[in-house]
Protein backbone atom coordinates (compact mmCIF):
# COMPACT_ATOMS: atom_id res chain seq x y z
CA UNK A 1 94.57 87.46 106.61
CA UNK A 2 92.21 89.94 105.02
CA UNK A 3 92.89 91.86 101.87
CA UNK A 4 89.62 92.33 100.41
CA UNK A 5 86.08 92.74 101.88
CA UNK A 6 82.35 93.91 101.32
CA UNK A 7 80.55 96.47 102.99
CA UNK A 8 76.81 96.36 101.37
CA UNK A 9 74.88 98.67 102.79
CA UNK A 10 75.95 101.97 104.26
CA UNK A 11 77.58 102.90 107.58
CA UNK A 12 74.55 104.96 108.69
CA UNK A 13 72.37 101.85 109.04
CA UNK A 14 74.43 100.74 111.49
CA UNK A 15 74.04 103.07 113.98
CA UNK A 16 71.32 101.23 115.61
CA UNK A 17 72.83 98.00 115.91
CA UNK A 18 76.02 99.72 117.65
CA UNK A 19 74.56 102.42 119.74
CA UNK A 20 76.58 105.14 117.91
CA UNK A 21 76.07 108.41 118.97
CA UNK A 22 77.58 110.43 116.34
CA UNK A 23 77.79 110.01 112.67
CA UNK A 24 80.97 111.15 110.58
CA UNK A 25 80.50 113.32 107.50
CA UNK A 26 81.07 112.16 103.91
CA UNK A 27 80.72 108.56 104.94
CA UNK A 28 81.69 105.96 102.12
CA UNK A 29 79.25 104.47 99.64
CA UNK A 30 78.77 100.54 99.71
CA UNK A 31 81.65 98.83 97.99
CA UNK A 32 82.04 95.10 96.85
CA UNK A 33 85.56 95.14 96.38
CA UNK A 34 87.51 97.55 99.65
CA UNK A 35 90.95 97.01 99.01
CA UNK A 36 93.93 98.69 101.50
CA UNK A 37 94.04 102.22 101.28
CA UNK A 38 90.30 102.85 100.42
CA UNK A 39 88.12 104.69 102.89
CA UNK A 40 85.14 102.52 105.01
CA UNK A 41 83.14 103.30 107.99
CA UNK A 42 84.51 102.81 111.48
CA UNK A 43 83.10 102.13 114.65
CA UNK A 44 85.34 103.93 117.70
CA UNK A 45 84.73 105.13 121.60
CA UNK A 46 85.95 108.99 121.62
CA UNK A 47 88.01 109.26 125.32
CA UNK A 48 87.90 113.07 124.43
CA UNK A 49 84.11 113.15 126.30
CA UNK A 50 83.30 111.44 129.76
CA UNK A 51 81.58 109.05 129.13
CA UNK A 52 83.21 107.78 125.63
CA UNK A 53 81.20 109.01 122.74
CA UNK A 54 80.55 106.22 120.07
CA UNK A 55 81.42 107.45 116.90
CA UNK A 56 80.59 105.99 113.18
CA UNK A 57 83.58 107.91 110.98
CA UNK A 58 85.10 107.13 107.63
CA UNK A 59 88.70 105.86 108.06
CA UNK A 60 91.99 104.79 105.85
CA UNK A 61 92.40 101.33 105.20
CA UNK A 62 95.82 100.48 106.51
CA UNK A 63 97.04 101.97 110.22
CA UNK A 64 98.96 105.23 109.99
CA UNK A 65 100.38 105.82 113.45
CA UNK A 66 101.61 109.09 114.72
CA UNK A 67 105.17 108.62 114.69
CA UNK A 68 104.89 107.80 111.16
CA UNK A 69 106.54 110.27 108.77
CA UNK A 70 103.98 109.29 105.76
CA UNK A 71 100.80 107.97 104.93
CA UNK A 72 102.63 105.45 102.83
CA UNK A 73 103.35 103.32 105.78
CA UNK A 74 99.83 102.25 106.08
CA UNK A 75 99.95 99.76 103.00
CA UNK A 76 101.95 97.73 105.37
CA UNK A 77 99.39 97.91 108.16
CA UNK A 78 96.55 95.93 106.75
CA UNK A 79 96.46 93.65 109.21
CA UNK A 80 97.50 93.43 112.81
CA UNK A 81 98.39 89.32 114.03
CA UNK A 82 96.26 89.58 117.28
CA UNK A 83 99.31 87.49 119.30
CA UNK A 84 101.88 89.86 117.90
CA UNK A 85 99.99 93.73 119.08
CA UNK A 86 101.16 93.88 122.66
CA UNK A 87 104.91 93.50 121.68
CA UNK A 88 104.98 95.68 117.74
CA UNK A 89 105.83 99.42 118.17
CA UNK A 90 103.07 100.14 115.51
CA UNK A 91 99.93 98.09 116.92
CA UNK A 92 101.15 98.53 120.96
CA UNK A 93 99.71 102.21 121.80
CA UNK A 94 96.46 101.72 119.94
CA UNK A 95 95.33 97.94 121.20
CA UNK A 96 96.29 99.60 124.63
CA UNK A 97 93.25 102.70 123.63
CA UNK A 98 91.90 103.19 120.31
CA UNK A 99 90.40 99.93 119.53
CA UNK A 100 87.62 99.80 116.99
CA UNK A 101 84.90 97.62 115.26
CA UNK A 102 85.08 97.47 111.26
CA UNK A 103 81.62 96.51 110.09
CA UNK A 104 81.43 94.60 107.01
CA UNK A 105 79.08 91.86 105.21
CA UNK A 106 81.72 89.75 104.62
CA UNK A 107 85.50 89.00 103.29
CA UNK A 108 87.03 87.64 100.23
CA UNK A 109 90.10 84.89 101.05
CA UNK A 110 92.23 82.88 98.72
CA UNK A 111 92.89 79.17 98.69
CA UNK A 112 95.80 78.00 97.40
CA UNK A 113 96.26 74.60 95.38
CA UNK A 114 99.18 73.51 93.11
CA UNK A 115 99.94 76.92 92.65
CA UNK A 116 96.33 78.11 91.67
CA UNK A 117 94.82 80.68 93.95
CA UNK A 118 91.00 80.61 93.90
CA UNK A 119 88.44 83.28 95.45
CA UNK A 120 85.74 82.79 98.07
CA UNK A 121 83.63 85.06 99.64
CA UNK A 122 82.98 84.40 103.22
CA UNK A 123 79.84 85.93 104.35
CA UNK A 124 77.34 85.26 107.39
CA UNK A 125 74.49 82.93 106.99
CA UNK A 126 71.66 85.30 107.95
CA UNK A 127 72.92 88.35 105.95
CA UNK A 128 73.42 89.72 109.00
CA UNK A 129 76.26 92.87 109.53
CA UNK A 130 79.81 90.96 110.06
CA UNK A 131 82.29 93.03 112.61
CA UNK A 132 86.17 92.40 112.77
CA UNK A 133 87.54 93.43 115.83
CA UNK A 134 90.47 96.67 114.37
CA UNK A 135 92.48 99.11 115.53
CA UNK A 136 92.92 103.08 114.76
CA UNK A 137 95.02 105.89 114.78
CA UNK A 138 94.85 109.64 113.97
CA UNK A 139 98.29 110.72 112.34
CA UNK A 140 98.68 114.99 111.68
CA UNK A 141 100.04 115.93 107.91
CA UNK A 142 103.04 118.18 108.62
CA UNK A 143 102.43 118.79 104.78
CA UNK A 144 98.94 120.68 105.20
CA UNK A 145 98.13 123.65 106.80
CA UNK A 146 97.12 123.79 110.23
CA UNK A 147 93.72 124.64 109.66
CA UNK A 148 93.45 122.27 106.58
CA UNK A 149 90.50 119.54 107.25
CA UNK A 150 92.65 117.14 105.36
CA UNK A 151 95.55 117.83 108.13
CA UNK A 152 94.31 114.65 110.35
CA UNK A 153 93.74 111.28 108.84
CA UNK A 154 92.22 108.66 110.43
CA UNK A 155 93.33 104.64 109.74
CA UNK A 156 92.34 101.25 111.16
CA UNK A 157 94.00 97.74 110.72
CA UNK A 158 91.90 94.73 110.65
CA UNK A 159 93.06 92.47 113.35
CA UNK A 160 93.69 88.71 112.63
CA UNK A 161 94.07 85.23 114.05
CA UNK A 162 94.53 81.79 113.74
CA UNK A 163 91.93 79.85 111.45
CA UNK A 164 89.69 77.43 112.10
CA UNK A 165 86.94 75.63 111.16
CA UNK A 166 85.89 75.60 107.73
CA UNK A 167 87.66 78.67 107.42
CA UNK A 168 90.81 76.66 108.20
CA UNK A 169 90.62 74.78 104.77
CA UNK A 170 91.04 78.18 102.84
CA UNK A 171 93.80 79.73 104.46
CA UNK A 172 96.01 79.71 107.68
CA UNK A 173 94.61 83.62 109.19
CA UNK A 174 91.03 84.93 109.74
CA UNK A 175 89.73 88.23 110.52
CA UNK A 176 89.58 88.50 114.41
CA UNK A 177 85.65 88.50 114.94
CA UNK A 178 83.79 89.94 117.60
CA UNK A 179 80.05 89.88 118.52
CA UNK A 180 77.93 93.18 118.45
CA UNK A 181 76.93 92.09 121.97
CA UNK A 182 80.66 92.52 122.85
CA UNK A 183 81.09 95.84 121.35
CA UNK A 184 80.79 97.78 124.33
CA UNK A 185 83.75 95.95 126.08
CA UNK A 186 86.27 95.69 123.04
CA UNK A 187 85.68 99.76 122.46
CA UNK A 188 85.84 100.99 125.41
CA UNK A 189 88.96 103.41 125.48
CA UNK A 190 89.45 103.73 129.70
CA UNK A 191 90.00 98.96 129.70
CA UNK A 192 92.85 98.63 131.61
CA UNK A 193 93.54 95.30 131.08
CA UNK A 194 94.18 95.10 127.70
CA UNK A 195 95.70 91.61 127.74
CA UNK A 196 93.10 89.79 129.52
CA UNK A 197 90.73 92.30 126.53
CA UNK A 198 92.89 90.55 123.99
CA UNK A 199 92.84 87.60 124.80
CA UNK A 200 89.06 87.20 125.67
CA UNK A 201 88.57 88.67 122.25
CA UNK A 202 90.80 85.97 120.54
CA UNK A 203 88.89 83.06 122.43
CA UNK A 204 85.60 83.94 121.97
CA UNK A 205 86.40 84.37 118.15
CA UNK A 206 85.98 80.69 116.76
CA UNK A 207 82.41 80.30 117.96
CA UNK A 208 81.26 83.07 115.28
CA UNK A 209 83.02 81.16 112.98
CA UNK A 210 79.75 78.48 112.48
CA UNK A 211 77.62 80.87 111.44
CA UNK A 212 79.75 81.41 108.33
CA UNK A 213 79.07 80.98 104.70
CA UNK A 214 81.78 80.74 102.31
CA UNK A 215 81.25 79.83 98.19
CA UNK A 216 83.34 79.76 95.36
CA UNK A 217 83.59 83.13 92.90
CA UNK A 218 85.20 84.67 90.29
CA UNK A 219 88.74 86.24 89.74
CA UNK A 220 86.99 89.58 88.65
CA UNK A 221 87.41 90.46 92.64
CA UNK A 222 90.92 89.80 92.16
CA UNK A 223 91.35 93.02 90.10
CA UNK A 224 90.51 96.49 92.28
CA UNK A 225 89.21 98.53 89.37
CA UNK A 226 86.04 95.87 89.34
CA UNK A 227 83.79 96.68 92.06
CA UNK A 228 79.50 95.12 92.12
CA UNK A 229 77.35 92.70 93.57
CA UNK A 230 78.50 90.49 90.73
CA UNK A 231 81.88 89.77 92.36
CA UNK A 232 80.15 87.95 95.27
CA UNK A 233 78.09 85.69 92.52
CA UNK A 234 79.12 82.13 92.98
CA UNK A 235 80.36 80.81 90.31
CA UNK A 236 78.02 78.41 88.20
């Protein structure tokens, strides 16, 4: 799974790298310690213009969909289990068209031994931008007034898979990778088939996996009120 990640640098600086065409205001600062429910940058295809318009926009941690009658119900919605979307009310409608790309500079995963759980920070080799392959949704406060900005919140889940590799040692689930190169497939809203998308995605997943770092830290990461390069210090 993924319950804690890094995004070092900010979201404008990928625009580049992902073709976006239009950057979101208020876009969140860098954070070392993104926990659920905290706001990161986003990487979605609008179908509301023809072509798609690539959009970089600030978004909940944890999927809200539209049915739901709270934001509350995103705290369950971290993740998404990439063999489990097609068939789960909440995942179905957006794997099917509002896919997205969550960029980050890498993840935080615990490893469990004789009841100890110990932090590593998984990261790529190069430095390089990391991208898990996510979902969104764009859920309406009935709360707020119509013409309240805050009225529409938009949430992503962080879709997951199956270990392996090194990654396999630390814990059963890793964040469903994708390759920048790739982008332009796994966003694009008009895909109709979504399974063959899925399951492309899913394949093609383990060979990122080798260009992975992963080292030892501290349990500061484990609490959410510490947040600095330090956390992703390995420990000495």
């Amino acid at each position: 799974m993924c319950g804690r990640f890094v995004v070092g640098s900010s979201g404008s600086e990928l625009v580049g790298v992902l073709r976006v065409d239009v950057v979101g205001d208020a876009l969140p600062e860098p954070s070392y310690n993104v926990a659920p429910t905290d706001r990161v940058a986003i990487v979605l295809d609008s179908a509301k213009t023809e072509p798609p318009t690539r959009r970089l926009e600030a978004a909940r941690w944890g999927l809200v969909p539209s049915w739901a009658k709270d934001v509350g119900i995103g705290a369950k919605a971290i993740n998404a289990r990439s063999e489990e979307v097609e068939d789960k009310p909440m995942f179905r409608q957006a794997l099917i068209a509002r896919r997205a790309i969550i960029p980050a500079s890498g993840y935080f995963e615990w490893k469990t031994e004789d009841g100890a759980k110990t932090p590593y920070y998984v990261h790529p080799a190069d430095d390089a931008p990391l991208f898990f392959a996510g979902l969104y949704e764009w859920w309406k406060d009935p709360a707020k007034a119509p013409d309240d900005p805050a009225r529409w919140v938009l949430s992503f889940t962080i879709m997951t898979r199956e270990a392996v590799g090194q990654l396999g040692s630390i814990h059963a689930r890793m964040p469903l990778f994708i390759d920048a190169d790739y982008a332009d497939v796994w966003l694009d809203p008009t895909t109709e088939n979504v399974g063959d998308l899925l399951d492309a995605t899913v394949d093609a997943a383990p060979a990122l996996v080798d260009g992975l770092l992963l080292r030892e830290v501290g349990s500061a990461v484990g609490n959410v009120r510490n947040n600095g390069p330090e956390l992703i210090a390995p420990v000495s």
